[in-house]
Protein backbone atom coordinates (compact mmCIF):
# COMPACT_ATOMS: atom_id res chain seq x y z
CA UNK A 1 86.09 90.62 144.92
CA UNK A 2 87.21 89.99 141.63
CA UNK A 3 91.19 91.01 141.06
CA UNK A 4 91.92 92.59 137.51
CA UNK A 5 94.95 92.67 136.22
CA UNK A 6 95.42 95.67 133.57
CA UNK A 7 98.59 95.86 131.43
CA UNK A 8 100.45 99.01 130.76
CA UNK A 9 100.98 100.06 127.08
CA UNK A 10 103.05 103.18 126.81
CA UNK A 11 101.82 105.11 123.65
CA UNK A 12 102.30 108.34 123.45
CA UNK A 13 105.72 110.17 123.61
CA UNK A 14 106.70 113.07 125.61
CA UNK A 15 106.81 114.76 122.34
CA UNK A 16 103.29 114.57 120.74
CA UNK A 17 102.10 115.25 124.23
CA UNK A 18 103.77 118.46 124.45
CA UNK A 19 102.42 119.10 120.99
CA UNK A 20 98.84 118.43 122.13
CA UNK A 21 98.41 120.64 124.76
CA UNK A 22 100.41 123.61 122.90
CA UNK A 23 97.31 122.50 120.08
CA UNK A 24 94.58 122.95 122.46
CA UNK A 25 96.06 126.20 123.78
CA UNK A 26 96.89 127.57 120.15
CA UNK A 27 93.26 126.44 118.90
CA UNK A 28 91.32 128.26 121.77
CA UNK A 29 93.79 131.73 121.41
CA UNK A 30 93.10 131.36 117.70
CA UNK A 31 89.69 130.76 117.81
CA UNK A 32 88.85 133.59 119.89
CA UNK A 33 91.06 136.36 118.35
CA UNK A 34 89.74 135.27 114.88
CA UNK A 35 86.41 135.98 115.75
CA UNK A 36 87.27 139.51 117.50
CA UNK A 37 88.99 139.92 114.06
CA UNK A 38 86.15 138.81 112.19
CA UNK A 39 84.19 141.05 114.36
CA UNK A 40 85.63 143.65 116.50
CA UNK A 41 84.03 144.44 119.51
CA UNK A 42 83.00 148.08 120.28
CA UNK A 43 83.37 149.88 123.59
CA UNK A 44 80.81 152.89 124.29
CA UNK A 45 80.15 153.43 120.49
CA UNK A 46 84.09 154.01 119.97
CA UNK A 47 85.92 152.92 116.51
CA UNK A 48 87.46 149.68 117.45
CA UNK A 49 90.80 151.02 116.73
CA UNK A 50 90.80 153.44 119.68
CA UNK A 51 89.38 150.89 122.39
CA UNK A 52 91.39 149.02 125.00
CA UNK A 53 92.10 146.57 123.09
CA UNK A 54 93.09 147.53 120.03
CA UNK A 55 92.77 145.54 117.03
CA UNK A 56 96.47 145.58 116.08
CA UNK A 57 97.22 143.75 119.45
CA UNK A 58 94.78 141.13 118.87
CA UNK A 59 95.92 140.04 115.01
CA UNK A 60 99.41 139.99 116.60
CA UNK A 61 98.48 137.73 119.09
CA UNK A 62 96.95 135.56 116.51
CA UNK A 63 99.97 135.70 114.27
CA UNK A 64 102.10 134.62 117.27
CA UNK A 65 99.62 131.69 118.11
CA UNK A 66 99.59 130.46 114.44
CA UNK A 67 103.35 130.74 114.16
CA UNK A 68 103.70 128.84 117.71
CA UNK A 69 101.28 126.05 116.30
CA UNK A 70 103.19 125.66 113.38
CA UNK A 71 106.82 125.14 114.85
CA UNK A 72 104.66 122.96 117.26
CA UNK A 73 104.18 120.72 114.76
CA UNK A 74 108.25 119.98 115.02
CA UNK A 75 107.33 117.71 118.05
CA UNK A 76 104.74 115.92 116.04
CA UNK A 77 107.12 114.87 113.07
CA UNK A 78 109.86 113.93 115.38
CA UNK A 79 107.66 111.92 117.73
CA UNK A 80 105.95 109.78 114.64
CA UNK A 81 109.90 109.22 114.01
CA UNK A 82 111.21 107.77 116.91
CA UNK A 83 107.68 106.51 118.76
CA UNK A 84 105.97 103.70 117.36
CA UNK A 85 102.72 104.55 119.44
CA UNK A 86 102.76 107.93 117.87
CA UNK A 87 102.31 106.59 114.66
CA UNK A 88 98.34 105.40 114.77
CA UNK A 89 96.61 106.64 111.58
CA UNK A 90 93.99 105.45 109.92
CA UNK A 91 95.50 102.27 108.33
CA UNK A 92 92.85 102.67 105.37
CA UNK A 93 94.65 99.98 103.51
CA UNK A 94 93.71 97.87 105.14
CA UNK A 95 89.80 96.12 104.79
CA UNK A 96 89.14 95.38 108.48
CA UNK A 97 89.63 99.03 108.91
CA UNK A 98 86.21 99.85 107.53
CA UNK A 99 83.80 97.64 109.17
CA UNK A 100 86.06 97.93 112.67
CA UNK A 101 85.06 101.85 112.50
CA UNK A 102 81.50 101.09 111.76
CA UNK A 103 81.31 98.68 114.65
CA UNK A 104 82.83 101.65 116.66
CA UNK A 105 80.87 104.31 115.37
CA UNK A 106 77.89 102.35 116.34
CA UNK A 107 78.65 101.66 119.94
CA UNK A 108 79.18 105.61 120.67
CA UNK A 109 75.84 106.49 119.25
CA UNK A 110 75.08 103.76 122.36
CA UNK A 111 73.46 101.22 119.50
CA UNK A 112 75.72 98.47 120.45
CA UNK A 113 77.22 97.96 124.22
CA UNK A 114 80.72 96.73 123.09
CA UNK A 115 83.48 97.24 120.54
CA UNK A 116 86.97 95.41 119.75
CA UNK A 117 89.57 96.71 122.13
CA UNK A 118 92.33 99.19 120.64
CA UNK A 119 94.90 101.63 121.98
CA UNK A 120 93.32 103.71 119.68
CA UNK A 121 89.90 102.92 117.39
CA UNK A 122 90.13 103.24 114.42
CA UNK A 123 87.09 105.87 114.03
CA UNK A 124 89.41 108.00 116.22
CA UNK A 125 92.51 107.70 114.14
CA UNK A 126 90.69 108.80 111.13
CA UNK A 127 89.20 111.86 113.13
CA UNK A 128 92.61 113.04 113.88
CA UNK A 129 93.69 112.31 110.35
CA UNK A 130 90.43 114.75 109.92
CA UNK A 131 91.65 117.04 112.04
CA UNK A 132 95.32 117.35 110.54
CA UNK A 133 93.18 117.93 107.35
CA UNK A 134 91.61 120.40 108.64
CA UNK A 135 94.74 122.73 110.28
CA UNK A 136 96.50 122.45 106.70
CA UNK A 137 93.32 124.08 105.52
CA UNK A 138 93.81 126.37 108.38
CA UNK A 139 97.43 126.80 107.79
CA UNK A 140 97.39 127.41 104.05
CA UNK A 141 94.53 130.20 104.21
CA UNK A 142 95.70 131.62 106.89
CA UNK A 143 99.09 132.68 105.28
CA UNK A 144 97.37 132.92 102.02
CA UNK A 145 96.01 136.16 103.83
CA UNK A 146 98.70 136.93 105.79
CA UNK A 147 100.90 136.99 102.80
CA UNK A 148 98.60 138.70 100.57
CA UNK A 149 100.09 142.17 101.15
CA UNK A 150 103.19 141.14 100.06
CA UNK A 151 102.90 138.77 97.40
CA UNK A 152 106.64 139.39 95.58
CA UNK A 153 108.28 138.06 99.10
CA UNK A 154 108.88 134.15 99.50
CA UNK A 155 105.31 133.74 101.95
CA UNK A 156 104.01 135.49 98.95
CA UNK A 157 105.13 132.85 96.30
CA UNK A 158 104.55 130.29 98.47
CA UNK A 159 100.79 130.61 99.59
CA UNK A 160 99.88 133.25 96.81
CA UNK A 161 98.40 130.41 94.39
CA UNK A 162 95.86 129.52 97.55
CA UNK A 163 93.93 132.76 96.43
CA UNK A 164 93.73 131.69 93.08
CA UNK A 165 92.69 128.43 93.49
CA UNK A 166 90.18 129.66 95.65
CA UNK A 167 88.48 132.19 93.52
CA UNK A 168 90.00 135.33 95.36
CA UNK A 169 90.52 136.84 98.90
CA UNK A 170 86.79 136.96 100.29
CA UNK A 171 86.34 132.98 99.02
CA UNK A 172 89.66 132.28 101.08
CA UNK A 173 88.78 134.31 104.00
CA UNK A 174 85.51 132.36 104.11
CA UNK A 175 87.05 129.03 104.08
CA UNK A 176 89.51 130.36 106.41
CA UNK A 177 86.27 130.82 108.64
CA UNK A 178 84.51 127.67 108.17
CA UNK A 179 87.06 125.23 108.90
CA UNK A 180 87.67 126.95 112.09
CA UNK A 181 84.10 126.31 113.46
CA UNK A 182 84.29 122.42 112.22
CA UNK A 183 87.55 122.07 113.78
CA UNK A 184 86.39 123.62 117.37
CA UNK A 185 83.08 121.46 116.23
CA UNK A 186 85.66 118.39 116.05
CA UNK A 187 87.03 119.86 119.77
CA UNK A 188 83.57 119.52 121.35
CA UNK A 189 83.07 115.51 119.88
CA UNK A 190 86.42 114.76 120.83
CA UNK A 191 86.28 116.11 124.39
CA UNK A 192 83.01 114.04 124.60
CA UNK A 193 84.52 110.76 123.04
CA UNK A 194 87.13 110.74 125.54
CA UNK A 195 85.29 111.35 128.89
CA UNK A 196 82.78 108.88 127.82
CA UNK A 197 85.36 106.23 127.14
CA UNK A 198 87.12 107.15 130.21
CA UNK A 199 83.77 107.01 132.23
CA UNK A 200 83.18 103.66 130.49
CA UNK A 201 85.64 101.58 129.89
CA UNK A 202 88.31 103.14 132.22
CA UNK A 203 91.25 102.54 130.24
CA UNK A 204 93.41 105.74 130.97
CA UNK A 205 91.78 107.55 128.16
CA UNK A 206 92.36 111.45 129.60
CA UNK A 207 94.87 111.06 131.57
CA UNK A 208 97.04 108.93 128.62
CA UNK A 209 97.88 112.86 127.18
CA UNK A 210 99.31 113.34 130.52
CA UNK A 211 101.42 110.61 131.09
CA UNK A 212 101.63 108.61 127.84
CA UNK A 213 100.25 105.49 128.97
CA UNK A 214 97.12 103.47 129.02
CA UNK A 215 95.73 100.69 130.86
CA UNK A 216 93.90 97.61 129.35
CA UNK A 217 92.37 94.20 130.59
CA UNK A 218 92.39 92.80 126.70
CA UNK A 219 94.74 92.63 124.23
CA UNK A 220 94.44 95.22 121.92
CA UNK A 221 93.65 94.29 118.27
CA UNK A 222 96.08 97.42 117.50
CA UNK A 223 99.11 96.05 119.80
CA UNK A 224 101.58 94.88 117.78
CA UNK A 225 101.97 98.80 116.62
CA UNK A 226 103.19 99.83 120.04
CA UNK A 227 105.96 98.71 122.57
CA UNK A 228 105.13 95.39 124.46
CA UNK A 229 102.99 96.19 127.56
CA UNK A 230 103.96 95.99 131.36
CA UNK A 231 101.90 94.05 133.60
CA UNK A 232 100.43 96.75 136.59
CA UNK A 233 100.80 95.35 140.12
């Protein structure tokens, strides 16, 4: 039996982990109640305002989520501050970047059977770089509207000009819409991107968001970003 010696790399901190799951959680809660809001459901043929669970209830909930996901991102910014490993976006700078996330991209759609080892590819950092994209649409629209019956207050001033830029309330509320789908689309590659490299290549993938750490037989092309590795016994 062959022995194979892995070495630890500890990537991400306590910090962004914490802000990852209270992401997931957030996402779902928001997801959900958004589309109850979008479309309230109906109990017997009674006004959705008199069921048993009434509308008011849910948009609170989904104000509380939003505001919990956006002092959530607190953890992020301090973790990118003081954790080198929680620093891995897209370094687009750079020209290896491109043709390293083709030769990536191409191995998950299973047309080649090997890529370049990283703590974390590079078509992944630009998905989360995506997905950050995505919640600022997310975040700006959303207070845009939650705002909007106020507009002389200081949310007002501050996410009134997303309405205008966007052509008016309906334009923003669809947007507002749209982006949720892609991101929960997003969710659904992600989740499958990281069970199949766990499956795969076995590196710690999942269970790196639970304890920070991930375990590789090669040296990373991306390791000089991160703190130097243990060797596992």
């Amino acid at each position: 039996m062959k022995e194979e010696k892995r070495k630890i790399y500890y990537l991400f901190s306590p910090y962004l982990r914490i802000f990852h799951w209270i992401m997931v959680l957030a996402i779902i809660v928001l997801f959900v109640t958004g589309l109850l809001v979008t479309k309230p459901v109906t109990v017997l043929g009674i006004e959705p305002t008199y069921t048993s669970m009434s509308m008011d209830w849910v948009r609170n909930i989904h104000f509380i989520a939003a505001f919990a996901f956006c002092a959530a991102f607190i953890l992020r910014i301090y973790g990118f501050i003081v954790n080198k490993g929680d620093r891995l976006f897209p370094r687009v700078w750079e020209g290896h970047f491109y043709s390293e996330t083709i030769d990536v991209a191409l191995h998950y759609m299973l047309l080649k059977p090997h890529h370049a080892p990283f703590l974390r590819n590079p078509l992944a950092r630009a998905s989360y770089a995506g997905l950050y994209g995505m919640v600022l649409v997310e975040i700006l629209t959303g207070f845009a509207m939650y705002y909007m019956t106020e507009p002389s207050n200081i949310g007002g001033i501050l996410f009134g000009w997303v309405n205008v830029v966007l052509g008016g309330e309906m334009m923003t509320h669809w947007v507002h819409h749209i982006f949720a789908w892609l991101i929960i689309v997003f969710a659904i590659g992600h989740v499958y991107m990281v069970l199949r490299a766990d499956i795969m290549e076995a590196e710690g993938e999942a269970s790196s968001m639970f304890s920070g750490v991930k375990f590789l037989e090669h040296v990373p092309k991306d390791a000089n970003e991160v703190e130097p590795p243990k060797v596992q016994k």
